[in-house]
C-alpha atoms as a PDB file:
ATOM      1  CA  UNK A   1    -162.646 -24.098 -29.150  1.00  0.00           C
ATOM      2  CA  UNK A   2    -161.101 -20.834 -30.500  1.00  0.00           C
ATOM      3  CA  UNK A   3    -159.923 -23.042 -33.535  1.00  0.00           C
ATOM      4  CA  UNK A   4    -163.402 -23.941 -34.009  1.00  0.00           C
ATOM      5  CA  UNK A   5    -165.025 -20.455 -33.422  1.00  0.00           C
ATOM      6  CA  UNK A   6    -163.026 -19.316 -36.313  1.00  0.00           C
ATOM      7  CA  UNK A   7    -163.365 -21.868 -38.724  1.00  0.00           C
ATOM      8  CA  UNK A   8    -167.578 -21.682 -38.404  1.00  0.00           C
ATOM      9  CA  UNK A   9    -167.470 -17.842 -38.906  1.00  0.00           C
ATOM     10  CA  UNK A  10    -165.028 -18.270 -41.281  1.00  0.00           C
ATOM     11  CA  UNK A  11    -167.442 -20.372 -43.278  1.00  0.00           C
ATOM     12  CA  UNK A  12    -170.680 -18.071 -43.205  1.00  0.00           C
ATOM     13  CA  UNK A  13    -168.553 -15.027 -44.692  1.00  0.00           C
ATOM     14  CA  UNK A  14    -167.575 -17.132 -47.129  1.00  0.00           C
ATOM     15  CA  UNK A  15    -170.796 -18.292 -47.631  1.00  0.00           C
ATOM     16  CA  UNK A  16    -171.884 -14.485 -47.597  1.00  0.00           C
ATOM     17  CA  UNK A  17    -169.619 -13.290 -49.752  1.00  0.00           C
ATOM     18  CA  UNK A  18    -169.568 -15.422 -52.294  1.00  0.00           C
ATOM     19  CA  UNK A  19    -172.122 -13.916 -55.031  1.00  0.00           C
ATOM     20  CA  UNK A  20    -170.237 -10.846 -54.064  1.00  0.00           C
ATOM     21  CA  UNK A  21    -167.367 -11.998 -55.262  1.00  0.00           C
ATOM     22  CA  UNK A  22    -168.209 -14.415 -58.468  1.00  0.00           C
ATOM     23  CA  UNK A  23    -170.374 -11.168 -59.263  1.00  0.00           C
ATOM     24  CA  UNK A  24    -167.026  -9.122 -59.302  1.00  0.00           C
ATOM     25  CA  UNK A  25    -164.984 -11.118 -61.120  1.00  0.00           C
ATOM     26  CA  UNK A  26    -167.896 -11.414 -63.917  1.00  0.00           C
ATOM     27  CA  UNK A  27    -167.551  -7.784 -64.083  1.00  0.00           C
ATOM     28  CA  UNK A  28    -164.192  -8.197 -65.436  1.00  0.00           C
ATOM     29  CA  UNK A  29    -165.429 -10.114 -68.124  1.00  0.00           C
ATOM     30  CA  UNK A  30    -166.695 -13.353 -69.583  1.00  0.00           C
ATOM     31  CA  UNK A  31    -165.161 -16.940 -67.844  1.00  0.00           C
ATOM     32  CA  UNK A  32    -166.169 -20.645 -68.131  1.00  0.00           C
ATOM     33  CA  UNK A  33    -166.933 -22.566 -64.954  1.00  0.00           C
ATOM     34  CA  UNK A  34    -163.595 -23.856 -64.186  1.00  0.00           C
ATOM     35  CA  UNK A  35    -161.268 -20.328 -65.204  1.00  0.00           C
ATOM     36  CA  UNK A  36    -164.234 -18.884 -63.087  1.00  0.00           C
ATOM     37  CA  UNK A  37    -162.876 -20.662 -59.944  1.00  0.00           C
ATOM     38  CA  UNK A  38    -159.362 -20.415 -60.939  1.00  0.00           C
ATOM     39  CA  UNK A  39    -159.901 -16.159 -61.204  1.00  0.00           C
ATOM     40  CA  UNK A  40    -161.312 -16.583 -57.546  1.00  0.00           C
ATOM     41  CA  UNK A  41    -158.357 -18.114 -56.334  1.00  0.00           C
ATOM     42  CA  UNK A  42    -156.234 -16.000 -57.952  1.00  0.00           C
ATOM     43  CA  UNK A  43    -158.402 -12.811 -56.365  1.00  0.00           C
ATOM     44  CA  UNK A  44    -158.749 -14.294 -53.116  1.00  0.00           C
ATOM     45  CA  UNK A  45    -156.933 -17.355 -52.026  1.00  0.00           C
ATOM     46  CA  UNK A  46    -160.367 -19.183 -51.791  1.00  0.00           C
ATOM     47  CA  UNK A  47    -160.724 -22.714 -52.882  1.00  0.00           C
ATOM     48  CA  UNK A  48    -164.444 -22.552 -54.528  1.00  0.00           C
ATOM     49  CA  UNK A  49    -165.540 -26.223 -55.331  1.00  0.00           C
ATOM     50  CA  UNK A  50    -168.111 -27.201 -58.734  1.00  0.00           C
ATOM     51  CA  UNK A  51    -170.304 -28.206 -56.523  1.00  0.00           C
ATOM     52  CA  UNK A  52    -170.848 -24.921 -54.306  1.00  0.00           C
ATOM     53  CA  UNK A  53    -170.276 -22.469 -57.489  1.00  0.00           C
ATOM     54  CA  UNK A  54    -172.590 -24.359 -60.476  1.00  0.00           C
ATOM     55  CA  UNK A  55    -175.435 -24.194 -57.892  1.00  0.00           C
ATOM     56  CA  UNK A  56    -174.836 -20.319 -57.030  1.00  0.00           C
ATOM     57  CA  UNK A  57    -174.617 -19.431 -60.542  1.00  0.00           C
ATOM     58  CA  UNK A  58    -177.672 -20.903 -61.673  1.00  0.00           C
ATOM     59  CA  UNK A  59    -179.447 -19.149 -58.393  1.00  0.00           C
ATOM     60  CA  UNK A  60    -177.908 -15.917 -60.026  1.00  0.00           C
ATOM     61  CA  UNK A  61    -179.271 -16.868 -63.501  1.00  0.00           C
ATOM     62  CA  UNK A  62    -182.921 -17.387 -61.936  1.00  0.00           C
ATOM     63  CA  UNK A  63    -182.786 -14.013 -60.258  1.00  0.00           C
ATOM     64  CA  UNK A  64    -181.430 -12.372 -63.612  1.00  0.00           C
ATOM     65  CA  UNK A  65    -177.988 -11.228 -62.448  1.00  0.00           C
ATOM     66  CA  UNK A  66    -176.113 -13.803 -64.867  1.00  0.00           C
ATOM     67  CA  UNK A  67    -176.682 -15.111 -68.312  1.00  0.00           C
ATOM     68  CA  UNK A  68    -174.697 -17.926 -69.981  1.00  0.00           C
ATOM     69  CA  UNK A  69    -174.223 -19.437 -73.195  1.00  0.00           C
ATOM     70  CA  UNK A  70    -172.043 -22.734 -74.854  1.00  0.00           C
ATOM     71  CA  UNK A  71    -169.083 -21.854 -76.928  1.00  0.00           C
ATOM     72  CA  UNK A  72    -168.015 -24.554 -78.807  1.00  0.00           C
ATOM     73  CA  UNK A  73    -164.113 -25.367 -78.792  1.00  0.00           C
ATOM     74  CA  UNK A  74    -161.474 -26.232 -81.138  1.00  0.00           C
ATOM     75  CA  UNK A  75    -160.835 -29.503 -79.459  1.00  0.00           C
ATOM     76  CA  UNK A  76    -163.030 -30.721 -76.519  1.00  0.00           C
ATOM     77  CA  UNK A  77    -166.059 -30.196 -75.331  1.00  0.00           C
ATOM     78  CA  UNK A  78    -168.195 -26.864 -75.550  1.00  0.00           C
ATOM     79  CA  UNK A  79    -167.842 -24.597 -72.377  1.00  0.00           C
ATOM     80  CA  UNK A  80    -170.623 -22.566 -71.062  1.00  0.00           C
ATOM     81  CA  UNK A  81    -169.349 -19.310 -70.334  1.00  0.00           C
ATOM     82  CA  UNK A  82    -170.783 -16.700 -67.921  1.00  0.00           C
ATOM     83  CA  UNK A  83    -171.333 -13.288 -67.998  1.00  0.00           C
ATOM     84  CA  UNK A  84    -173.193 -10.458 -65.958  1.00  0.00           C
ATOM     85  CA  UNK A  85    -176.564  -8.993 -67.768  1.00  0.00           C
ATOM     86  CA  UNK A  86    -177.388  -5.601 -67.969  1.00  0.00           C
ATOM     87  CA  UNK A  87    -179.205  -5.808 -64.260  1.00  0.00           C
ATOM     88  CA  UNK A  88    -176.033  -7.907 -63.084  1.00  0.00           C
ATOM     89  CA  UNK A  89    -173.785  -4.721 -63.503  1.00  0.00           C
ATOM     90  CA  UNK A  90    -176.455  -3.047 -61.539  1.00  0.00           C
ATOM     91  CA  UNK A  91    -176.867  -5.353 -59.055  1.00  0.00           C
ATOM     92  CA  UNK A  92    -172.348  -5.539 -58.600  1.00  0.00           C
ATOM     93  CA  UNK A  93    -172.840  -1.469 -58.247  1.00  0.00           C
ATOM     94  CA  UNK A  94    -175.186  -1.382 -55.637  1.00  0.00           C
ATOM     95  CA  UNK A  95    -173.293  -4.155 -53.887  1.00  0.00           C
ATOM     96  CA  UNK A  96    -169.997  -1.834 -53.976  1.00  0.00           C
ATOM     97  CA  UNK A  97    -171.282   0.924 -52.457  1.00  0.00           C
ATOM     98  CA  UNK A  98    -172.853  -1.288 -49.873  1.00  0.00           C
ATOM     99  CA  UNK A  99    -169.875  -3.120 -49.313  1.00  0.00           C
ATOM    100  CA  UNK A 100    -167.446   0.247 -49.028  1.00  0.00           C
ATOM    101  CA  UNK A 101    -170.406   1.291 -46.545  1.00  0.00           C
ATOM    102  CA  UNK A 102    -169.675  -1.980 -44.563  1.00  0.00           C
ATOM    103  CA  UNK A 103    -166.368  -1.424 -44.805  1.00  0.00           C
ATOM    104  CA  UNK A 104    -166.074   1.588 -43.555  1.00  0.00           C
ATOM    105  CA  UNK A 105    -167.714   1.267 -40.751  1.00  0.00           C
ATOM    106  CA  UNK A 106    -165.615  -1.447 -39.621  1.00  0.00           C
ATOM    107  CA  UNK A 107    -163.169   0.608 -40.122  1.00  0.00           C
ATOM    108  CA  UNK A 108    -164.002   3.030 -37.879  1.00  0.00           C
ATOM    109  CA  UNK A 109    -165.410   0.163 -35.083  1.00  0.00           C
ATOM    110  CA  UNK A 110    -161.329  -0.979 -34.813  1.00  0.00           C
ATOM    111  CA  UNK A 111    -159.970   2.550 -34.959  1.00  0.00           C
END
């Protein structure tokens, strides 16, 4: 049952988080779907499939956060790459200072 507890909540800050995160990796720069999941993995031992991250980044396109475009490659297929627009480094500031605000107060909860 614990086992169980765990994995659920486990899920919905996942869940939660994610924009959070694909938002602050974007702010490091410009990545195509598939280095974008491999960056999150790298950052935080997440396993992020296609199908959960293509569907969150065109939600963040709609709402203006992220722009794309195709690059065409040397060999291959084009990639689209993504990037943050000017209100998507806005939006990654406020949620900082929100998320240090969370943070903190957690903080002091377990102290």
């Amino acid at each position: 049952m614990i086992e169980e507890f765990i994995a659920k909540w486990s899920s919905q800050v996942k869940k939660g988080t994610l924009s959070y995160i694909v938002i602050s990796v974007l702010e490091k720069g410009e990545f195509y779907g598939y280095d974008l999941i491999e960056q999150i993995k790298q950052y935080t031992k997440l396993e992020v499939a296609e199908g959960t991250l293509y569907p969150l980044l065109n939600r963040l396109k709609k709402q203006g956060v992220v722009e794309s475009k195709w690059v065409e490659q040397t060999s291959g297929i084009p990639r689209k790459y993504y990037h943050l627009t000017e209100d998507g480094k806005q939006v990654a500031k406020a949620m900082d200072l929100y998320w240090e605000e969370l943070n903190h107060s957690l903080v002091k909860i377990k102290q």
